[in-house]
C-alpha atoms as a PDB file:
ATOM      1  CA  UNK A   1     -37.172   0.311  54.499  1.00  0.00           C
ATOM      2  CA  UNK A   2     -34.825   0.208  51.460  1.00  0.00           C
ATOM      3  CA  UNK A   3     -31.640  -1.845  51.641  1.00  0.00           C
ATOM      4  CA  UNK A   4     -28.568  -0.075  52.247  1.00  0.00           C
ATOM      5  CA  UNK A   5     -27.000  -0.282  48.472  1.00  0.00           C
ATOM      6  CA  UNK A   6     -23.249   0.721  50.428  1.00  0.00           C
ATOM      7  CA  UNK A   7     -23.597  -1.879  53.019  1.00  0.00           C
ATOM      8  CA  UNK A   8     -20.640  -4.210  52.375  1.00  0.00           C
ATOM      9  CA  UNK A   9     -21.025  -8.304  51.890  1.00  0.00           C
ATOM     10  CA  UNK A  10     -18.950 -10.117  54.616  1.00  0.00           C
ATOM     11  CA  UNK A  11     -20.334 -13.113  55.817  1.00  0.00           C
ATOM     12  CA  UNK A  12     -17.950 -13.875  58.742  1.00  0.00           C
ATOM     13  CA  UNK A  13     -19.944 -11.062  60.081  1.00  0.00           C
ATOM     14  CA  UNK A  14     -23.224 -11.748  59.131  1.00  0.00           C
ATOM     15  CA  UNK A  15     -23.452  -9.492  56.618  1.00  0.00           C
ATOM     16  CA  UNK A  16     -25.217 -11.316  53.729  1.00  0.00           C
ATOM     17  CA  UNK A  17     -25.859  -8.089  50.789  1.00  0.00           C
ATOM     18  CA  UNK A  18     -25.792  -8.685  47.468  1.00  0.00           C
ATOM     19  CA  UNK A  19     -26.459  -6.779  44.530  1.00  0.00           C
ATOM     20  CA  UNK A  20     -27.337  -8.236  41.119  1.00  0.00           C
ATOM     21  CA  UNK A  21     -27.307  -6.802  37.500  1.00  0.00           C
ATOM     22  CA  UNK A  22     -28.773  -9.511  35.636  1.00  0.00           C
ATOM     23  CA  UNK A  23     -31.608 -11.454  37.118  1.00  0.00           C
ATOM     24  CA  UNK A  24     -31.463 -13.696  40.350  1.00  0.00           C
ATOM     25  CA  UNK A  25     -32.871 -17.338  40.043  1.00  0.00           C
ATOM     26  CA  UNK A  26     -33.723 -19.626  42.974  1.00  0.00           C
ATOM     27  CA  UNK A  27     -34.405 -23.347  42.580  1.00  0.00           C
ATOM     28  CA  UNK A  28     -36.884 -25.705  43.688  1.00  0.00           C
ATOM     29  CA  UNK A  29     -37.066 -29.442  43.418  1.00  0.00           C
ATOM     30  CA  UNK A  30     -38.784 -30.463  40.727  1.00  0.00           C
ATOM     31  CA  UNK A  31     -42.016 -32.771  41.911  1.00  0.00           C
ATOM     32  CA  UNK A  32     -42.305 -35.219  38.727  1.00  0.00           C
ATOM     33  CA  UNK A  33     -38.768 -36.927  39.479  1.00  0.00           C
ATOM     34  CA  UNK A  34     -39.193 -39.320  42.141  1.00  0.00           C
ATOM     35  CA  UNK A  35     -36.656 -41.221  41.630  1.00  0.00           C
ATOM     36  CA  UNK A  36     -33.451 -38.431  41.762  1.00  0.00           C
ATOM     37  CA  UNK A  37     -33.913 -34.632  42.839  1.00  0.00           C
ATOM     38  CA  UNK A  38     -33.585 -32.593  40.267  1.00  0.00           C
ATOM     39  CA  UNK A  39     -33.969 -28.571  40.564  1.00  0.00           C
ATOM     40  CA  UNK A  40     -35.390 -25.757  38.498  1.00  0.00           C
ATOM     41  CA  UNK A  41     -34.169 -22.371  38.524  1.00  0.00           C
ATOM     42  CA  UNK A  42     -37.121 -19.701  38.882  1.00  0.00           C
ATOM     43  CA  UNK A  43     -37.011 -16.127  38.541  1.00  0.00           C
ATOM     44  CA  UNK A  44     -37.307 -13.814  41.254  1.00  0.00           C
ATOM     45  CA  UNK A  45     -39.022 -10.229  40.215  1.00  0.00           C
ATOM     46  CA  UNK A  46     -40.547  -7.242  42.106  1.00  0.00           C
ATOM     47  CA  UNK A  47     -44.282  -8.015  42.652  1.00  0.00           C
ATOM     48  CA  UNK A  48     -45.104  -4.763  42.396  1.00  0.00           C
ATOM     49  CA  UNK A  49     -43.321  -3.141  39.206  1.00  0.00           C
ATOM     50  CA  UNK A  50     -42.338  -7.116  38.022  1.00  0.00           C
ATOM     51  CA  UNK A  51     -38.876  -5.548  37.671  1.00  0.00           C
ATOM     52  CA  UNK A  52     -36.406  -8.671  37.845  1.00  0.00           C
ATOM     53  CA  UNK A  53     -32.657  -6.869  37.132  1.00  0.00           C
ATOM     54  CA  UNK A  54     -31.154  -4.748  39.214  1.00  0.00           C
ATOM     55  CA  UNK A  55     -32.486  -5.894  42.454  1.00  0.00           C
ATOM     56  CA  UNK A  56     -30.719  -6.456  45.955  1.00  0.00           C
ATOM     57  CA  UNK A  57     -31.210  -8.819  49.078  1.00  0.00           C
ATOM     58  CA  UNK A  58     -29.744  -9.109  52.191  1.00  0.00           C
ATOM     59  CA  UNK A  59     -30.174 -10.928  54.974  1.00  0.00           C
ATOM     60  CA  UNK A  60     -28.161 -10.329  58.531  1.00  0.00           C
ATOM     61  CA  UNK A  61     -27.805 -13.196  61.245  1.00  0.00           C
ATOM     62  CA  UNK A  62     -29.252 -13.022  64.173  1.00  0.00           C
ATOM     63  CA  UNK A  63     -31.514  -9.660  63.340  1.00  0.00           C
ATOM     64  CA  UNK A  64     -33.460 -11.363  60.258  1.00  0.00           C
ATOM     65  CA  UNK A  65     -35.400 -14.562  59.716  1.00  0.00           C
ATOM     66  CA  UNK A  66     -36.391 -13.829  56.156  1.00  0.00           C
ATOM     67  CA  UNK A  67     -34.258 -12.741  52.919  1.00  0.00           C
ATOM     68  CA  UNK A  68     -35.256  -8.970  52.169  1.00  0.00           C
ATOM     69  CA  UNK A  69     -35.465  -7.944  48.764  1.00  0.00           C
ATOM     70  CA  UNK A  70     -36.019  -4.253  46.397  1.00  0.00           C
ATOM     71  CA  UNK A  71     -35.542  -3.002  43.612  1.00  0.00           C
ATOM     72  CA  UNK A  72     -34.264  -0.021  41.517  1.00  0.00           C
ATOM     73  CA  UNK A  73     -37.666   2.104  41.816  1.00  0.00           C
ATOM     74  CA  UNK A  74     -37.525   1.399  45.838  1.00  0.00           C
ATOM     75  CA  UNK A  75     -40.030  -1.282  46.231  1.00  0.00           C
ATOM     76  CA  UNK A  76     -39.043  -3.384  49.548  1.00  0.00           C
ATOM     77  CA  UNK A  77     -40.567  -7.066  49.886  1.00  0.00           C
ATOM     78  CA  UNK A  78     -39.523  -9.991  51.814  1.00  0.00           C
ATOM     79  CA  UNK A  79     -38.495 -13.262  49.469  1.00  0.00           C
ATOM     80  CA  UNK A  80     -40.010 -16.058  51.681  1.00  0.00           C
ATOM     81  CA  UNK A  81     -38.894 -18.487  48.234  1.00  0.00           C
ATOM     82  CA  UNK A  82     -35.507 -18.226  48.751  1.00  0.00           C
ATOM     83  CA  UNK A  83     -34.319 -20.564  51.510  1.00  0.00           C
ATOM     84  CA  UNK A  84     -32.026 -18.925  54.411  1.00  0.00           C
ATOM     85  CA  UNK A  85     -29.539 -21.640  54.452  1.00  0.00           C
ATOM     86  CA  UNK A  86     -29.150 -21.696  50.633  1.00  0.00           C
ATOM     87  CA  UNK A  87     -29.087 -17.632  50.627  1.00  0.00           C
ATOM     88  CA  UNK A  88     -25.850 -17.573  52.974  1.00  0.00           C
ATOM     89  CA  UNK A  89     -24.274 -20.607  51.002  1.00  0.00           C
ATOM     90  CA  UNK A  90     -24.334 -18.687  48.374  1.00  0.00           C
ATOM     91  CA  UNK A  91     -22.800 -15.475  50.042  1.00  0.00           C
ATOM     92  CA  UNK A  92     -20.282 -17.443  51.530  1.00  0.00           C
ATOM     93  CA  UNK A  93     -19.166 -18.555  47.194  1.00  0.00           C
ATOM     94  CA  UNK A  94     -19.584 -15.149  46.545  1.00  0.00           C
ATOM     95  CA  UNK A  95     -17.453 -13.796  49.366  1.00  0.00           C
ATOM     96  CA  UNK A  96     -14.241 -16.537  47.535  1.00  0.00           C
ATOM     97  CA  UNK A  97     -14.955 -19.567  49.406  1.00  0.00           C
ATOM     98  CA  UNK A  98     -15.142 -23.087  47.883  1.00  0.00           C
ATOM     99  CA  UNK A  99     -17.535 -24.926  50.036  1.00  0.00           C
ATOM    100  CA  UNK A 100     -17.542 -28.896  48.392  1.00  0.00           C
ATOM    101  CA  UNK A 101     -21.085 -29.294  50.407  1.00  0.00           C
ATOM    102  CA  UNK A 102     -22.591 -26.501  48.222  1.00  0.00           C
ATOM    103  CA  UNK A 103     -21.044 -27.414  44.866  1.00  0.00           C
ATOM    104  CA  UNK A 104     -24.326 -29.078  43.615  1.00  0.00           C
ATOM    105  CA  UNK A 105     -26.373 -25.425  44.683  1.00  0.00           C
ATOM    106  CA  UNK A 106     -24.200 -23.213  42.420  1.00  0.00           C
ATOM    107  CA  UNK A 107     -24.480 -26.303  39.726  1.00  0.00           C
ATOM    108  CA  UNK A 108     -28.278 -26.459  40.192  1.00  0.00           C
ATOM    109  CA  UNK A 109     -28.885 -22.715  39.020  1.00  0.00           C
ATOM    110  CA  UNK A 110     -28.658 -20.981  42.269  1.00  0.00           C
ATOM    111  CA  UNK A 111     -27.703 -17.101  41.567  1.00  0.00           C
ATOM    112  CA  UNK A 112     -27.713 -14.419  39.187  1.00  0.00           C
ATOM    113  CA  UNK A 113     -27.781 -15.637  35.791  1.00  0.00           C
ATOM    114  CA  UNK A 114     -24.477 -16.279  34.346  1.00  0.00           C
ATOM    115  CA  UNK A 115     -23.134 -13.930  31.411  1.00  0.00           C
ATOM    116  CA  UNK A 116     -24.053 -14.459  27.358  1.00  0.00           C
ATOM    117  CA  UNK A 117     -21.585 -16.481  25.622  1.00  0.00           C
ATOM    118  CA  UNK A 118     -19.462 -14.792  23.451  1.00  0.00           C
ATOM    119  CA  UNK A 119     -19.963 -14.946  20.125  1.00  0.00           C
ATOM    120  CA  UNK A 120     -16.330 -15.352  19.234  1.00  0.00           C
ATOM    121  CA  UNK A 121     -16.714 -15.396  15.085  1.00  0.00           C
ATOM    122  CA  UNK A 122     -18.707 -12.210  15.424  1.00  0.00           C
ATOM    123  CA  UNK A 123     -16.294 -10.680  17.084  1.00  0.00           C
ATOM    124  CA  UNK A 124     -13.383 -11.098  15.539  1.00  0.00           C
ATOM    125  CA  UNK A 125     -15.576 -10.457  12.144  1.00  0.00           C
ATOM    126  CA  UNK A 126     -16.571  -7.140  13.680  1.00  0.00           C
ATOM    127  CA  UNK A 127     -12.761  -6.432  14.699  1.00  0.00           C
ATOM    128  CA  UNK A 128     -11.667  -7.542  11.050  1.00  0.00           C
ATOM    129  CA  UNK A 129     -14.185  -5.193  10.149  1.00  0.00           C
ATOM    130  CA  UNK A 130     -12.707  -1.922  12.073  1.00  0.00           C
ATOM    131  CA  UNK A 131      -9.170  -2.935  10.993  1.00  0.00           C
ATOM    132  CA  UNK A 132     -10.075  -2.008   7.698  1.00  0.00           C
ATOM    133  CA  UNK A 133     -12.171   0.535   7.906  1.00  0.00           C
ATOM    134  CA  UNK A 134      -9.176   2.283  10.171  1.00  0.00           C
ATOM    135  CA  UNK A 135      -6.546   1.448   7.165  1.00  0.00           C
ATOM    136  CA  UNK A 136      -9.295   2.702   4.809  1.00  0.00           C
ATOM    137  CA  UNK A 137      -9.218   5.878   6.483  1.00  0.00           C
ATOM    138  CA  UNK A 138      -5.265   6.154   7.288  1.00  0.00           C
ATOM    139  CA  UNK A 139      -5.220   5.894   3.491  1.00  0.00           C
ATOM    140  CA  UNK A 140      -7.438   8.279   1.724  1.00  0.00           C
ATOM    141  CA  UNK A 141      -5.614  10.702   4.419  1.00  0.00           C
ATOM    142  CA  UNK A 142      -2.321  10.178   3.159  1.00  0.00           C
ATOM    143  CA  UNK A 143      -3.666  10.510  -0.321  1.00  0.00           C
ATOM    144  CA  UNK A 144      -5.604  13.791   1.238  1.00  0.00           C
ATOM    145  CA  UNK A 145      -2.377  15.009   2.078  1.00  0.00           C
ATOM    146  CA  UNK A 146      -0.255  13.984  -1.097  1.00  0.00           C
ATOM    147  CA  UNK A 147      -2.878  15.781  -3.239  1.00  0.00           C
ATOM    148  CA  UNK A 148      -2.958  18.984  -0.950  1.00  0.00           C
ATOM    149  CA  UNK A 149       0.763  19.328  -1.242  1.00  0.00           C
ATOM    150  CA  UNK A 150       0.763  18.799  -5.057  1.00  0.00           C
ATOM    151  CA  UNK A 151      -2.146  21.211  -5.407  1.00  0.00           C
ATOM    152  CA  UNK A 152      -0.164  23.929  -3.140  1.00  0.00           C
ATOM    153  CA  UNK A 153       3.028  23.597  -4.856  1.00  0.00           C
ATOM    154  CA  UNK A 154       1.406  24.085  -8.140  1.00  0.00           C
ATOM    155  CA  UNK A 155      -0.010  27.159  -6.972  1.00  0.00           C
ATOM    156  CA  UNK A 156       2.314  28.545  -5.556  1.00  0.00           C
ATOM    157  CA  UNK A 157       4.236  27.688  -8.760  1.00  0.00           C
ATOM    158  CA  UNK A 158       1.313  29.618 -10.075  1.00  0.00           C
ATOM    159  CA  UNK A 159       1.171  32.462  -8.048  1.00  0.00           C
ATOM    160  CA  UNK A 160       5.187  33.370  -8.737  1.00  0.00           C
ATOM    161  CA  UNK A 161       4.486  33.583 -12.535  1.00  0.00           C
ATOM    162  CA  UNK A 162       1.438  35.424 -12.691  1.00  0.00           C
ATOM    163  CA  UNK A 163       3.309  37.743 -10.308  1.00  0.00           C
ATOM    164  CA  UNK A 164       6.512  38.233 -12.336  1.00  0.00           C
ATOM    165  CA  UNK A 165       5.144  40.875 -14.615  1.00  0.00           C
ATOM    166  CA  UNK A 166       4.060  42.767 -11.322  1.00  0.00           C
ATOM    167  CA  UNK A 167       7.334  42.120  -9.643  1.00  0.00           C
ATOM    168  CA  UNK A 168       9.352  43.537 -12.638  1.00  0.00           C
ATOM    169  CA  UNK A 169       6.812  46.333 -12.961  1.00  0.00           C
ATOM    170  CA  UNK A 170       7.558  47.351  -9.517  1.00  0.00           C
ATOM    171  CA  UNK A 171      11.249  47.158  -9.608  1.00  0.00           C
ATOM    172  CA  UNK A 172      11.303  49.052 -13.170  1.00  0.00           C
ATOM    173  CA  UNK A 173       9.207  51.647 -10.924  1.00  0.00           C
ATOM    174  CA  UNK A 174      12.153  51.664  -7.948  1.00  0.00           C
ATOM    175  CA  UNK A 175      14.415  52.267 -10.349  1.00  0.00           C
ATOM    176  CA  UNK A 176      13.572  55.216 -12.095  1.00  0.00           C
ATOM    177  CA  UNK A 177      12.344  56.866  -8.610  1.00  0.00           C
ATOM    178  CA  UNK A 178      16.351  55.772  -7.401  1.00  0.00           C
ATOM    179  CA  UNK A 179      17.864  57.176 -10.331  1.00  0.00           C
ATOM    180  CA  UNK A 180      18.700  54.671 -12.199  1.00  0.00           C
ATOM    181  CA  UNK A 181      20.216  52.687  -9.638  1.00  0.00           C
ATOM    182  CA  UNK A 182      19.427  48.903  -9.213  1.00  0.00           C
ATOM    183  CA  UNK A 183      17.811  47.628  -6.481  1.00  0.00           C
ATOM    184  CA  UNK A 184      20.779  46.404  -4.320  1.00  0.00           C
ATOM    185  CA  UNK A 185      20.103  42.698  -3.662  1.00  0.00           C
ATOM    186  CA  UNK A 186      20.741  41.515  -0.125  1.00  0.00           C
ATOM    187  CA  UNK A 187      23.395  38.072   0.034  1.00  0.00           C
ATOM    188  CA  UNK A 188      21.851  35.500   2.135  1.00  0.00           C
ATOM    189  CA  UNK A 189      25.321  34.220   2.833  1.00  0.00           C
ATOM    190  CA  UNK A 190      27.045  35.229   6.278  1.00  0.00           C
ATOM    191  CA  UNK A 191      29.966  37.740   6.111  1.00  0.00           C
ATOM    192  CA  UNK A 192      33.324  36.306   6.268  1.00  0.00           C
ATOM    193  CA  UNK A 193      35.122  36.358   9.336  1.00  0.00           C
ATOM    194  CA  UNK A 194      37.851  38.689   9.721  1.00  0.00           C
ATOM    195  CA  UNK A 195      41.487  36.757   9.715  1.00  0.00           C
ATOM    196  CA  UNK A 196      43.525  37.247  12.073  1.00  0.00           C
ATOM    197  CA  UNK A 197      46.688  39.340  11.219  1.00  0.00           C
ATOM    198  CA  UNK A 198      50.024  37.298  10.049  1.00  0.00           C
ATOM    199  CA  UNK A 199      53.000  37.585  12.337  1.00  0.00           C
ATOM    200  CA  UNK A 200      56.034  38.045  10.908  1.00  0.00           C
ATOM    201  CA  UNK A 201      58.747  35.639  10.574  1.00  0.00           C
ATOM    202  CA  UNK A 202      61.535  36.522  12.949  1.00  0.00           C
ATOM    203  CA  UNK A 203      64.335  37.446  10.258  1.00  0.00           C
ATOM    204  CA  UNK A 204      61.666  40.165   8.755  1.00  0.00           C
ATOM    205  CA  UNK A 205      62.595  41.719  12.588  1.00  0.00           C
ATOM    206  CA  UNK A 206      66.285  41.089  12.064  1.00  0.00           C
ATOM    207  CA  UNK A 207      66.165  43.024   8.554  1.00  0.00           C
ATOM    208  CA  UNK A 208      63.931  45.847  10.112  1.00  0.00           C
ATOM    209  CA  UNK A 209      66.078  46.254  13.309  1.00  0.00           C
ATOM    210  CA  UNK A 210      69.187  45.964  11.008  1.00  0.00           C
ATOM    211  CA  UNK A 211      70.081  42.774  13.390  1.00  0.00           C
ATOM    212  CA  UNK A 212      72.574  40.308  12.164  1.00  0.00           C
ATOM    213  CA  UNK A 213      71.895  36.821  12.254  1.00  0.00           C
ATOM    214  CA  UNK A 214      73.851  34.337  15.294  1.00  0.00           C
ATOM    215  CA  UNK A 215      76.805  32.350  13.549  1.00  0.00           C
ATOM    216  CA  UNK A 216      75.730  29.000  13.869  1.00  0.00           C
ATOM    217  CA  UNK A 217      78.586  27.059  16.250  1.00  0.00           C
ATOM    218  CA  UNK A 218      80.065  23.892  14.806  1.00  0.00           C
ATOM    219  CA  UNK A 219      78.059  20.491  14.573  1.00  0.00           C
ATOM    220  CA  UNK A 220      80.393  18.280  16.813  1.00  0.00           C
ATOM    221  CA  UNK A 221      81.704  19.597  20.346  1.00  0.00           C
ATOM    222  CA  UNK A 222      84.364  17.503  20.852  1.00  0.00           C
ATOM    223  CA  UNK A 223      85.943  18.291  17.040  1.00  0.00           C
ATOM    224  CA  UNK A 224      84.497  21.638  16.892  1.00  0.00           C
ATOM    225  CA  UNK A 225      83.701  20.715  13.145  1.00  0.00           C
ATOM    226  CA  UNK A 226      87.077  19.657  12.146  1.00  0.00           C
ATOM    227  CA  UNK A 227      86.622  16.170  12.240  1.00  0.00           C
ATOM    228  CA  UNK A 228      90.049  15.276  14.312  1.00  0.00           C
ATOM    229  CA  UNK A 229      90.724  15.182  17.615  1.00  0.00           C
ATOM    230  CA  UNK A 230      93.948  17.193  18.009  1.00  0.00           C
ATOM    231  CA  UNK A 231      96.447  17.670  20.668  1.00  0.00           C
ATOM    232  CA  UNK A 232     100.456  18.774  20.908  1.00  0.00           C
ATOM    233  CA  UNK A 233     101.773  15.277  19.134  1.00  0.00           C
ATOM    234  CA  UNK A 234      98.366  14.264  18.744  1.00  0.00           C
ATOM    235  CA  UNK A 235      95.875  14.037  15.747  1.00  0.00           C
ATOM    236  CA  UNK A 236      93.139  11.448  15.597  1.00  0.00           C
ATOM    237  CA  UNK A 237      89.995  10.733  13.260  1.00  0.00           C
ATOM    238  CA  UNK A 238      86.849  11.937  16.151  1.00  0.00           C
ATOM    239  CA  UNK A 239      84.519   9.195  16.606  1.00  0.00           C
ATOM    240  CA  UNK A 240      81.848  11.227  17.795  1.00  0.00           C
ATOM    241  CA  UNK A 241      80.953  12.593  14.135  1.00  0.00           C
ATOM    242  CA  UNK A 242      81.544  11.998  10.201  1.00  0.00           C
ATOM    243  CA  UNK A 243      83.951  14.821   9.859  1.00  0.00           C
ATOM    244  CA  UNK A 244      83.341  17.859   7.836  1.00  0.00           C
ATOM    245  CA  UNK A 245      83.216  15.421   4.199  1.00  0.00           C
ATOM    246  CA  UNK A 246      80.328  13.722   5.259  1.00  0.00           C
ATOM    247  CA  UNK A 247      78.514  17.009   7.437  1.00  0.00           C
ATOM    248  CA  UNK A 248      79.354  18.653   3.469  1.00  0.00           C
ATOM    249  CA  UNK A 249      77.385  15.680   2.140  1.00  0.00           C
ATOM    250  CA  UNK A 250      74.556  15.756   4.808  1.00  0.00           C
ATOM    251  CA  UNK A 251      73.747  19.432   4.361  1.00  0.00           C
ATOM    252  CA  UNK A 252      73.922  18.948   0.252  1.00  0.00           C
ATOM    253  CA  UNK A 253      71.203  16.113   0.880  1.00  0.00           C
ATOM    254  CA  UNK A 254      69.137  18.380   3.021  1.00  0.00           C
ATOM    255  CA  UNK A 255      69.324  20.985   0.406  1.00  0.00           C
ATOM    256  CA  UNK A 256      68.953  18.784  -2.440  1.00  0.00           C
ATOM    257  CA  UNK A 257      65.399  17.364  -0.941  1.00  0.00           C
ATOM    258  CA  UNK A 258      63.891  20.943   0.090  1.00  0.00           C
ATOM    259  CA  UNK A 259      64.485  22.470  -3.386  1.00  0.00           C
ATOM    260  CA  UNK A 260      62.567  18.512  -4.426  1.00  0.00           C
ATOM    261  CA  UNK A 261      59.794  19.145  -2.260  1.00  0.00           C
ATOM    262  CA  UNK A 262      59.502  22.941  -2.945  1.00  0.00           C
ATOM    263  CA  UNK A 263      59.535  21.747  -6.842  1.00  0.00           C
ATOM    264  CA  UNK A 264      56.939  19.215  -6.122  1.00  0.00           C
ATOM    265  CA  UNK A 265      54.889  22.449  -4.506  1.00  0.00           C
ATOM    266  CA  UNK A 266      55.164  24.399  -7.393  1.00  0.00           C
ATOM    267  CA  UNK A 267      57.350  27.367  -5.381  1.00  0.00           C
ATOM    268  CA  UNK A 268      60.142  27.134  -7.421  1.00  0.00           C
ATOM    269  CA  UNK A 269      58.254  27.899 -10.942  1.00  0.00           C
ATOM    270  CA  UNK A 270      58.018  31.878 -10.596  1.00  0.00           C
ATOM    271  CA  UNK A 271      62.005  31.357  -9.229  1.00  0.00           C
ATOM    272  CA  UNK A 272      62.567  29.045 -12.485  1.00  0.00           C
ATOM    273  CA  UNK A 273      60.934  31.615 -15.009  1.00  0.00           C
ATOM    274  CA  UNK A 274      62.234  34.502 -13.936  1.00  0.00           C
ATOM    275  CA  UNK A 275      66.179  32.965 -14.122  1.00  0.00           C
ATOM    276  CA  UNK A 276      65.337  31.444 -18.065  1.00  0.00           C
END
C-alpha cells in the first residue's frame, strides 16, 4: 500500500513520515576499523525502478516493526537497512529537536544528502553578467527613443512643407468661392471678460441732481475756527487747536503735496499744457 504523501511528521505521536527530494543515505559501520567505529553512508534506491530521489518512509510506533519505503512511480518496499531506533532519531532532528545523544548520527551521514555548495564566484559573475546586459538594454532603448523622436519631428517638419503649396492652394480656392473674402482666422486666446461698470463718484450725483455740497463746519469745537476762546470780558488764545494761521498753513501743506504727488503721476501735464 502506498504511503500517505499528506500524512503529517510528528513524532510525539508516533508519526515518523518523511519525504525526501534528494537522495536518502543510511550508514553502516565500517568493518576494516577495529580500533574506532567509523560509518559509511549508503544509498537507499527503489529495487525495482532503482529510483533513489524522491522517495518517502515512514514508520508509526506501535503498528510497524520495519521502516516502509516508495517511490514516485508507486513501488512500496520495506527498508530492513535502516535501523528503527536511528530512523526515529532522525525524525525527532527533523521535527526541531537537538538531541546531544544523536549528534554523532546526523555527523556520520545519516539523512538526505545535504544541498550543493554554492558556487559563490559564479554567481555573482553570472549576476555581474545580467547587470549589464539589463543597462545594455535600458540604453539602446533610450537611444531607440531619442532617435524615434528626432526622426518624427523631422517629418513632421517634413510633412508641413511639402503641404504648404496644398494648404495655400486650398485657401486661394476658399477664397475665390467666398468672394474674395479671407478665411477668417479663429484667436486661440480666451475673450476678455466683461468689466464691471464704474460707479460714479458721489459729486457727479450732486451736479446731476443739482445738489449743493454740505458747508464743511469749523475744525475746532471749542473755538469754532477762530482760534480764541471768547466770552463777555473774556478773550483767550484756545489750547485745543493752532488757530486759524496755522489750520491756513496746514491746508496749504496738504494742497501743496497733492498737486506734488499728482505731478509725480503725470495728471497735471494735460492741466499744465493746456494753461501755457
Amino acid at each position: 500500500m502506498p504511503i500517505n504523501p499528506w500524512r503529517a511528521l510528528s513524532p510525539d505521536s508516533g508519526d515518523h513520515y518523511l519525504s525526501f527530494e534528494r537522495r536518502f543515505r543510511y550508514v553502516i559501520e565500517d568493518a576494516e576499523h577495529t580500533w574506532r567505529r567509523v560509518w559509511i553512508p549508503m544509498v537507499i534506491a527503489c529495487p525495482m525502478c532503482e529510483a533513489d530521489t524522491g522517495l518517502r518512509m515512514a514508520f508509526r510506533s506501535g503498528m510497524d516493526s520495519v521502516v516502509v519505503a516508495d517511490c514516485p512511480v508507486g513501488h512500496v518496499w520495506i527498508e530492513p537497512r535502516v535501523d528503527v531506533v536511528q530512523w526515529m532519531a532522525y525524525c525527532r532532528y527533523r521535527a526541531g529537536r537537538q538531541e546531544i545523544d544523536w549528534l554523532w548520527l546526523i555527523a556520520a551521514g545519516f539523512g538526505e544528502e545535504p544541498p550543493p555548495p554554492i558556487d559563490y564566484v559564479k554567481e555573482i559573475r553570472e549576476g555581474a553578467a545580467e547587470v549589464a546586459k539589463y543597462g545594455k538594454r535600458k540604453a539602446r532603448a533610450k537611444v531607440r527613443r531619442e532617435i524615434r523622436s528626432v526622426k518624427k519631428k523631422a517629418g513632421r517638419r517634413v510633412r508641413n512643407e511639402a503641404m504648404r503649396p496644398v494648404a495655400a492652394l486650398l485657401r486661394t480656392a476658399w477664397t475665390m468661392q467666398a468672394g474674395g473674402v479671407e478665411p477668417v482666422k479663429a484667436s486661440r486666446r480666451r475673450p476678455a471678460e466683461p468689466k464691471p461698470p464704474k460707479t460714479p463718484p458721489v459729486s457727479a450725483y450732486r451736479e446731476a441732481y443739482g445738489v449743493q455740497a454740505p458747508a464743511k463746519g469749523p475744525t475746532c469745537l471749542v473755538c469754532e475756527g477762530t482760534g480764541r476762546i471768547t466770552a463777555p470780558g473774556i478773550s483767550v488764545p484756545c489750547v485745543e487747536c493752532d488757530g486759524p494761521a496755522a489750520a491756513a498753513l496746514a491746508a496749504a501743506e496738504r494742497r501743496a503735496e497733492r498737486r506734488a504727488e499728482r505731478t509725480r503721476q503725470g495728471k497735471d501735464e494735460h492741466r499744465t499744457s493746456t494753461t501755457r
